[in-house]
Protein backbone atom coordinates (compact mmCIF):
# COMPACT_ATOMS: atom_id res chain seq x y z
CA UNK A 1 44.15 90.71 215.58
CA UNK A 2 40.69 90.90 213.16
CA UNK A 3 40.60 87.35 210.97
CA UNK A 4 39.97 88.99 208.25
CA UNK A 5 43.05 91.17 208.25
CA UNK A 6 45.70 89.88 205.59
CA UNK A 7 48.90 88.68 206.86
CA UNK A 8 50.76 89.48 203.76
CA UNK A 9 50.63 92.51 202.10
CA UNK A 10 52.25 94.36 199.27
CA UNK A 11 54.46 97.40 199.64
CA UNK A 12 52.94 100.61 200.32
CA UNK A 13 54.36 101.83 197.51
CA UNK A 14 51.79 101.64 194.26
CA UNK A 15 53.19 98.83 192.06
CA UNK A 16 53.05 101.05 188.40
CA UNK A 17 55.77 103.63 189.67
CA UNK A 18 58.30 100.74 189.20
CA UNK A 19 62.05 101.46 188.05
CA UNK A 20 60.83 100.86 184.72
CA UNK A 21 58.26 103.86 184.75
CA UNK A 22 60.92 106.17 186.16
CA UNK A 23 63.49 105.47 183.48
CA UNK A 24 61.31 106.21 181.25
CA UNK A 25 59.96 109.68 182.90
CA UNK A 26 64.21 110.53 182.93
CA UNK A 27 65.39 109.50 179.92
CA UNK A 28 62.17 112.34 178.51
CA UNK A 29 64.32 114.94 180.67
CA UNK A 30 67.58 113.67 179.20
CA UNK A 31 66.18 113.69 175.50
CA UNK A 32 64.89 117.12 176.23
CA UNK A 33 68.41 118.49 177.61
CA UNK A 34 70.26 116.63 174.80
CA UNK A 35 68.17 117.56 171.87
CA UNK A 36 68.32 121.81 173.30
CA UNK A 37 72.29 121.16 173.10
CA UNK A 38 72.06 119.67 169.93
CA UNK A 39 70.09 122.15 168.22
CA UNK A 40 72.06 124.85 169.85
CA UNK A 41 75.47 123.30 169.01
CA UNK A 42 74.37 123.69 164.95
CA UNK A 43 73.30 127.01 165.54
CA UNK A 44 76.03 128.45 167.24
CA UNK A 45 78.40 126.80 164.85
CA UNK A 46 76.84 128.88 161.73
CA UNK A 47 76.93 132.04 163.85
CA UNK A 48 80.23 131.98 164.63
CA UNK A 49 81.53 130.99 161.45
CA UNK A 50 79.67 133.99 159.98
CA UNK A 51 80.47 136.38 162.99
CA UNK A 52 84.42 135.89 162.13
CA UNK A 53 84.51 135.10 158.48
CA UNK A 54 86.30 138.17 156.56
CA UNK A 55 83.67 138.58 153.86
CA UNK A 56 86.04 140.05 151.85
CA UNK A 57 88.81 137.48 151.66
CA UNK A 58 86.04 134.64 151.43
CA UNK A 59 86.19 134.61 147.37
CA UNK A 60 88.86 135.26 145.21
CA UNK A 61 87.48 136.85 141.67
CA UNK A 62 88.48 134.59 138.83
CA UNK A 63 87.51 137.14 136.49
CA UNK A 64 87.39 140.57 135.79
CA UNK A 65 85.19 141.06 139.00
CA UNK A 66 81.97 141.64 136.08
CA UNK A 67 80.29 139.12 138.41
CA UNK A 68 80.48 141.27 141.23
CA UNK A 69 79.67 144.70 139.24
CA UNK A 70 76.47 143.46 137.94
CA UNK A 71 75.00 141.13 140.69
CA UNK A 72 76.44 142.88 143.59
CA UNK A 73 73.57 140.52 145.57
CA UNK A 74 75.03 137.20 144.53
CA UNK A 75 78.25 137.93 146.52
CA UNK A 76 76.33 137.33 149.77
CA UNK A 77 74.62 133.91 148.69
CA UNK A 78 78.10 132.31 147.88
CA UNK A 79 79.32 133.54 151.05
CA UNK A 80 76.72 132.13 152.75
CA UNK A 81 77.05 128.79 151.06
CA UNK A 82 80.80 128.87 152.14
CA UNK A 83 79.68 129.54 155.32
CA UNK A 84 77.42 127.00 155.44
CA UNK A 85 80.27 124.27 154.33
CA UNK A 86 82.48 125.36 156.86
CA UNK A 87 79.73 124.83 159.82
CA UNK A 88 79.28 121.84 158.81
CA UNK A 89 82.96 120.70 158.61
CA UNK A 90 83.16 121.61 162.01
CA UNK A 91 80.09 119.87 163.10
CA UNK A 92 81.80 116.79 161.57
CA UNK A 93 85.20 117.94 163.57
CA UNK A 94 83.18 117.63 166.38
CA UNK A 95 81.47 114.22 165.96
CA UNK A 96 84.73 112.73 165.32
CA UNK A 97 86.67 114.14 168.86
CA UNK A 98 83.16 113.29 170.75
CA UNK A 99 82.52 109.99 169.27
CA UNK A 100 86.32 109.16 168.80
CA UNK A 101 86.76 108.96 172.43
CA UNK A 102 83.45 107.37 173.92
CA UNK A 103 84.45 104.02 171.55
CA UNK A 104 86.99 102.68 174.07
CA UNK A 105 84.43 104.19 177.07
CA UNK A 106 81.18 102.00 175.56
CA UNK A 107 83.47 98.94 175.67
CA UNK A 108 83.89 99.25 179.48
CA UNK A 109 80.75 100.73 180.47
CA UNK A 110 78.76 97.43 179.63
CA UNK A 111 79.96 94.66 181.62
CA UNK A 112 80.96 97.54 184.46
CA UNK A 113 77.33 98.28 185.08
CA UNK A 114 76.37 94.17 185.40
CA UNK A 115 79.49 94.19 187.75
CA UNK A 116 79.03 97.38 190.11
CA UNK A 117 75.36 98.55 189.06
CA UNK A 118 73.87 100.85 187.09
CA UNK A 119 73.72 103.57 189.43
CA UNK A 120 77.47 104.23 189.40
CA UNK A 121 77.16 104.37 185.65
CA UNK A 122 74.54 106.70 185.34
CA UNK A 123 75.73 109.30 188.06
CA UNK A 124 79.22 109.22 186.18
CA UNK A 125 78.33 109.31 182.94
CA UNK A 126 75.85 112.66 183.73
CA UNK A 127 78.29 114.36 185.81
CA UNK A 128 80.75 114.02 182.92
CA UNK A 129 77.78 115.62 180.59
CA UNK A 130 77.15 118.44 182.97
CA UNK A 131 80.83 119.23 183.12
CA UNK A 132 81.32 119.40 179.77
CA UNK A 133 77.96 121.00 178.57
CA UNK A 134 79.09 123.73 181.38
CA UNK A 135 82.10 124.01 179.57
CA UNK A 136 80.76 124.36 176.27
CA UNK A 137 78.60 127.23 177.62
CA UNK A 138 81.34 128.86 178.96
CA UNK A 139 83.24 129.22 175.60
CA UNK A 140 79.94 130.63 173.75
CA UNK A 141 79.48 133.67 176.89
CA UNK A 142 82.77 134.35 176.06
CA UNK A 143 82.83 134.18 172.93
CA UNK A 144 86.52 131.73 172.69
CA UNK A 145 87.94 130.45 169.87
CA UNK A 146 86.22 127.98 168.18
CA UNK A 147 88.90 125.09 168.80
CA UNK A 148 88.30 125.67 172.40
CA UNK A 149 84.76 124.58 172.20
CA UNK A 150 86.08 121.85 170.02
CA UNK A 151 88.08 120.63 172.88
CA UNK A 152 85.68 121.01 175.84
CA UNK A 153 82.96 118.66 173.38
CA UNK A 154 86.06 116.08 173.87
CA UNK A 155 85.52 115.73 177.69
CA UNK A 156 81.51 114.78 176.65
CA UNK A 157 83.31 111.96 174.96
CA UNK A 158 85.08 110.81 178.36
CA UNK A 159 81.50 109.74 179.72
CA UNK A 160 80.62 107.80 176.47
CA UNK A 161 78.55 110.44 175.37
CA UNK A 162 74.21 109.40 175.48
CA UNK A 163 75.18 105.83 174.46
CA UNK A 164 76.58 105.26 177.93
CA UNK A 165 72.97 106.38 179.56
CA UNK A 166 70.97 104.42 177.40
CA UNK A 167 72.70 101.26 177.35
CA UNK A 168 72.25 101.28 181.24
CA UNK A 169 68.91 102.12 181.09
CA UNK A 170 67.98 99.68 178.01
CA UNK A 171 69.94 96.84 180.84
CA UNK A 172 67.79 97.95 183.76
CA UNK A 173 64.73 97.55 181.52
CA UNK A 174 65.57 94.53 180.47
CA UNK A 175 66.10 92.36 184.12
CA UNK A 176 63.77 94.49 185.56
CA UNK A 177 61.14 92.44 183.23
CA UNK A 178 60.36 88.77 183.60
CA UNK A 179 61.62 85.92 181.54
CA UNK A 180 60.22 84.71 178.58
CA UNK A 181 57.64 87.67 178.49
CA UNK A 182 57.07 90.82 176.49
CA UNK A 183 59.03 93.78 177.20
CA UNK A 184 56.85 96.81 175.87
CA UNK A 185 58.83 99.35 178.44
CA UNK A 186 62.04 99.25 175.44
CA UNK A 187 59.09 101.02 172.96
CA UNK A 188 57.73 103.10 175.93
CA UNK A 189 61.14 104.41 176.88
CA UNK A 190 62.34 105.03 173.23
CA UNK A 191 58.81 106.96 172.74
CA UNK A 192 59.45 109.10 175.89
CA UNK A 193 62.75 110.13 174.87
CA UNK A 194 60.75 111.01 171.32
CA UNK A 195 58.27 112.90 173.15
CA UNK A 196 61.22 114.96 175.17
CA UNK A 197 63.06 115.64 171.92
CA UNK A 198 59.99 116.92 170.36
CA UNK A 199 58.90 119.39 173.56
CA UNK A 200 62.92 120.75 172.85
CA UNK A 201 62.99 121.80 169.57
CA UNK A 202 59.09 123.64 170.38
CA UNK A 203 60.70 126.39 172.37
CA UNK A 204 64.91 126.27 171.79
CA UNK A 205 64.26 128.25 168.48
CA UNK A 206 62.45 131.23 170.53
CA UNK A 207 65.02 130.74 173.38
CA UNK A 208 68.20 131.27 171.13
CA UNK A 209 66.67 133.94 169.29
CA UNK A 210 66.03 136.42 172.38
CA UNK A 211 68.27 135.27 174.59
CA UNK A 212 71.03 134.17 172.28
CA UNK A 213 73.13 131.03 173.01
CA UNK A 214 74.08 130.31 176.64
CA UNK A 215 70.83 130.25 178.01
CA UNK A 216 69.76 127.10 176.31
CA UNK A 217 73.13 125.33 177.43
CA UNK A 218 72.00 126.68 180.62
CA UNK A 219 68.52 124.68 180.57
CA UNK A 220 70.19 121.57 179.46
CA UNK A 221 72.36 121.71 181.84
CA UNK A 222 69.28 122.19 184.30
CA UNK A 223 67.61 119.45 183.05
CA UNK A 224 70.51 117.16 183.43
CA UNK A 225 70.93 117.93 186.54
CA UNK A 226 67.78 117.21 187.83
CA UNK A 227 67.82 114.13 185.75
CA UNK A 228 71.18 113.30 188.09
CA UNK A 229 69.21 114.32 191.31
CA UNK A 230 66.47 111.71 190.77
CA UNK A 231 68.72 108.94 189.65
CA UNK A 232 70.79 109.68 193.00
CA UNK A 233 67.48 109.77 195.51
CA UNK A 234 64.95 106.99 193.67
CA UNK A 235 67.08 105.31 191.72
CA UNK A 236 67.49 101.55 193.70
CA UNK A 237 70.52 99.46 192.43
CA UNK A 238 70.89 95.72 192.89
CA UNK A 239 74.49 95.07 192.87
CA UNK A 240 74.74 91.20 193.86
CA UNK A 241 75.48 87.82 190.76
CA UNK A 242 73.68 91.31 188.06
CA UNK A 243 71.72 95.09 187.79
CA UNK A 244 68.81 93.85 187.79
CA UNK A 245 56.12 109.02 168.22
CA UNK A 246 59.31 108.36 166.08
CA UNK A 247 61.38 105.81 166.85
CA UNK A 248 59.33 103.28 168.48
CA UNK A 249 58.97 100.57 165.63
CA UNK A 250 62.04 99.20 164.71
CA UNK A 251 64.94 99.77 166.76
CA UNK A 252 63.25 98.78 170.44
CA UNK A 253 61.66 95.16 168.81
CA UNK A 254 65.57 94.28 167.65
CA UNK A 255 66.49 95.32 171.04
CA UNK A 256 64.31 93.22 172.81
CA UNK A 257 64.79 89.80 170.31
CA UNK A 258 68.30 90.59 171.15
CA UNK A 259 67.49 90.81 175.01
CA UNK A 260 65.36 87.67 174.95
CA UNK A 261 68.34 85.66 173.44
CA UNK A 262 71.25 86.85 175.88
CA UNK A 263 71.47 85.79 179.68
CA UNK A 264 70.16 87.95 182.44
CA UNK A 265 74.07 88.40 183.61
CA UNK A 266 75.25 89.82 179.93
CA UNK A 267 72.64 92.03 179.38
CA UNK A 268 75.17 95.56 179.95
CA UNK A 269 77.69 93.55 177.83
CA UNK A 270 74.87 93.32 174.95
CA UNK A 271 73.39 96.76 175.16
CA UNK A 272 77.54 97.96 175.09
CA UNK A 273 77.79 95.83 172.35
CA UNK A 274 74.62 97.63 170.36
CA UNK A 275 75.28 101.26 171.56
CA UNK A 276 78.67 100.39 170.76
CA UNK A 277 78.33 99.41 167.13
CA UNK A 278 75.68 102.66 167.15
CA UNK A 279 78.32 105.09 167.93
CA UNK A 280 80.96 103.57 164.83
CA UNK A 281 77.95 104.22 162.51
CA UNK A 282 77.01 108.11 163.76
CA UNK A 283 81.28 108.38 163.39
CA UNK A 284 81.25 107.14 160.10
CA UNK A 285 77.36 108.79 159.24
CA UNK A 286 78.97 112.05 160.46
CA UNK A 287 81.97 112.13 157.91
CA UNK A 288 80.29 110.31 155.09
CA UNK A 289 77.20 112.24 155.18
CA UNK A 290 78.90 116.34 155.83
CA UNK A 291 81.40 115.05 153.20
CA UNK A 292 78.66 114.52 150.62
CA UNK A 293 77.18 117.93 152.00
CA UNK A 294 79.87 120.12 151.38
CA UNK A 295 80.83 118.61 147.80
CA UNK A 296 77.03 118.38 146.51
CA UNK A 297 75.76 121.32 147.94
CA UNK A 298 76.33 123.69 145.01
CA UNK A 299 74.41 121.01 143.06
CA UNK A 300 71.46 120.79 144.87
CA UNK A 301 71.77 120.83 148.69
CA UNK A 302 69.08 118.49 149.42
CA UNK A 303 71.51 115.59 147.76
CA UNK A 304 72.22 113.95 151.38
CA UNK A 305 69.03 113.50 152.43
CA UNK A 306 68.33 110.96 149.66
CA UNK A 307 71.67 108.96 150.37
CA UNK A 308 70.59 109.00 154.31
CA UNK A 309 67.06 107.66 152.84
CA UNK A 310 68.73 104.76 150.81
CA UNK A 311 70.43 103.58 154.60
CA UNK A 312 67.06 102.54 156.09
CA UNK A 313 65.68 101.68 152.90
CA UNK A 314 68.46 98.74 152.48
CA UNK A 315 67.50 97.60 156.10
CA UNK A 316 64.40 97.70 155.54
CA UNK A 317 64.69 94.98 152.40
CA UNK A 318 67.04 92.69 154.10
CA UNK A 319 65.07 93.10 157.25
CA UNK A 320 62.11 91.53 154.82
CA UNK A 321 64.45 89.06 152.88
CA UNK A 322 65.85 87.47 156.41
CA UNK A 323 62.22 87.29 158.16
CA UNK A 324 61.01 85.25 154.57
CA UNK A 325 63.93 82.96 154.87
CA UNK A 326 63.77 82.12 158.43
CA UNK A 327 60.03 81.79 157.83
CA UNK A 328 60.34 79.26 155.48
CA UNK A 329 63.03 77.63 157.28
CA UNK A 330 60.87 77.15 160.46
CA UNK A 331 58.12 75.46 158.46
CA UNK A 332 57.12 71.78 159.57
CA UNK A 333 55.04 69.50 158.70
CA UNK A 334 53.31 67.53 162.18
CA UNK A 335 50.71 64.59 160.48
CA UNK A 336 48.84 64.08 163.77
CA UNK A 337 46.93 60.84 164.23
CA UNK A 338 43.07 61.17 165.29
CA UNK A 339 42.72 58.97 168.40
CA UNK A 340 39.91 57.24 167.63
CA UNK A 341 39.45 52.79 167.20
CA UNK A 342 38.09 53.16 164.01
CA UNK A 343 41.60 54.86 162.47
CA UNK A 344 43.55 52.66 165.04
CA UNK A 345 42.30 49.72 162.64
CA UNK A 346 42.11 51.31 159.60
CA UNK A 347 45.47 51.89 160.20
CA UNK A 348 46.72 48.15 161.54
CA UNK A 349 48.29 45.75 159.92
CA UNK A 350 45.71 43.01 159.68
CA UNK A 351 46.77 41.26 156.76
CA UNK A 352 50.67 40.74 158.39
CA UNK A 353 48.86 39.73 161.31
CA UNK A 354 46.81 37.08 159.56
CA UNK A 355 49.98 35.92 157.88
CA UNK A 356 52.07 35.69 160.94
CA UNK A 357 49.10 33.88 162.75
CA UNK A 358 48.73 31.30 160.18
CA UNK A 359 52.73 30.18 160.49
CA UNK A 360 52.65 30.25 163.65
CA UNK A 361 49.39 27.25 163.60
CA UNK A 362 51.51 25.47 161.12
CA UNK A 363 54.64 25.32 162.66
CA UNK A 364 52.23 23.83 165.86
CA UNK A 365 50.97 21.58 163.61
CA UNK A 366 54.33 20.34 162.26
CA UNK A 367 55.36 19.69 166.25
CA UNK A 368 52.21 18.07 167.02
């Protein structure tokens, strides 16, 4: 054997295609599949609604019908106003079955992927997806009643929906990073699912408009699946005593204080525990916000996106009111002595000394 051959050497495998860098090359696939069904979801919705609406029994005249004799035009606005309301009252029928089931599902998915790996988790909760996004595409070729599709977004809910996914993947990220250092991959990953959302909605709007509306569900479903392939053949799981640009800013920084401050065995408990409380605010975003929609929108239809601005806006100032107060809280004063013999008797107490000395000679005195 040469000398100067090293006995220990790394794996052949280069060090930066980690599991961290892979997550974060899926979960752009996933955001891309998710955001297509998403968009197409809305869409579809509208046409329906407007495909089977009777035009003609949509308004009731509360006059003499003069409206309808002079502005003959204005007939097809309000109709597709009422249209409009009705889309998104199902949209919000559909966030509450999807989100109303995957509540109990995010409790349980947490501490089962510290206990039998995040593998398992993942493969079930795409497979669930698939099924369900399969089904969904189904009831658009054939053009089913709406209450079908309703029902086959409920079986989404089964897998926990994308909270499932992400709080495995955020838990992976997390013990797949040293103690007590940095974790930049929880910004990285968020940004790659931003980048995957934002390749989406380039092309679904061409996609739907000449091929219509199964063909996107199609290429989600495609991209899911390959998603579920890669996570199946590179994926490694450590099951022994735990599994080991939009959005970047805010929500990954809380997610990694929060990571910093939990133990390495609790980390799918926490990320349940965030994705968890996520999901009851999208259930109650979903029926506050399409509520305020349909009642405001013959006032001025833009009303809802100023009460979604005033959400983050709150954060944001007691975001800034907590990080002043704990500021000032953490605030102590350290005096810190120079070591030096000239402030070492500067400092002592001669004059004490000089009186203690001179008692001391007298009481020696008195003996003597």
């Amino acid at each position: 054997m040469d000398e100067r051959e090293k006995l220990l050497t790394k794996d052949a495998r280069s060090s930066w295609f980690d599991v961290r860098t892979k997550l974060c090359l899926f979960v752009m696939l996933h955001g891309c599949a998710l955001e297509i069904q998403s968009v197409t979801e809305t869409q579809y919705v509208y046409s329906y609604l407007k495909k089977h609406t009777n035009k003609n029994t949509t308004y009731e005249s509360t006059s003499n019908n003069l409206s309808e004799q002079n502005c003959p035009g204005n007939m097809t606005g309000e109709n597709d106003d009422y249209i409009q309301s009705l889309a998104s009252d199902w949209t919000w029928y559909i966030q509450l079955v999807t989100c109303g089931i995957c509540l109990p599902v995010l409790v349980v998915a947490g501490p089962v992927s510290d206990l039998k790996g995040a593998k398992i988790v993942l493969m079930y909760n795409l497979m669930i997806t698939i099924l369900s996004y399969a089904a969904r595409a189904y009831a658009i070729y054939e053009d089913l009643n709406l209450y079908w599709y309703v029902g086959f977004s409920a079986v989404e809910g089964i897998s926990g929906c994308h909270y499932v996914y992400h709080l495995t993947c955020s838990a992976v990220l997390t013990n797949s990073t040293k103690p007590n250092k940095e974790r930049p991959f929880m910004a990285v990953y968020d940004a790659m699912m931003g980048i995957g959302m934002a390749i989406s909605q380039i092309g679904v709007g061409y996609v739907i408009k000449f091929s219509g509306y199964t063909y996107p569900y199609l290429v989600s479903i495609g991209c899911l699946c390959l998603v579920l392939i890669l996570i199946i053949l590179t994926l490694e799981d450590n099951t022994t005593t735990a599994i080991g640009v939009i959005r970047i800013l805010p929500i990954p920084i809380i997610k990694s204080i929060l990571s910093r401050m939990v133990h390495s065995d609790k980390q799918g408990a926490l990320f349940a525990n965030i994705y968890l409380l996520e999901a009851v605010c999208r259930l109650g975003g979903s029926t506050l916000f399409n509520n305020i929609y349909h009642h405001t929108r013959p006032i001025f239809k833009g009303m809802v996106f100023f009460v979604m601005a005033l959400f983050p806006l709150c954060a944001g100032i007691l975001l800034m009111c907590m990080t002043c107060r704990n500021t000032q809280l953490d605030k102590i004063e350290i005096k810190v002595e120079e070591p030096t013999i000239q402030n070492r008797k500067e400092n002592c107490d001669c004059e004490e000394n000089l009186e203690k000395s001179q008692k001391e000679d007298t009481l020696v005195i008195a003996k003597n």
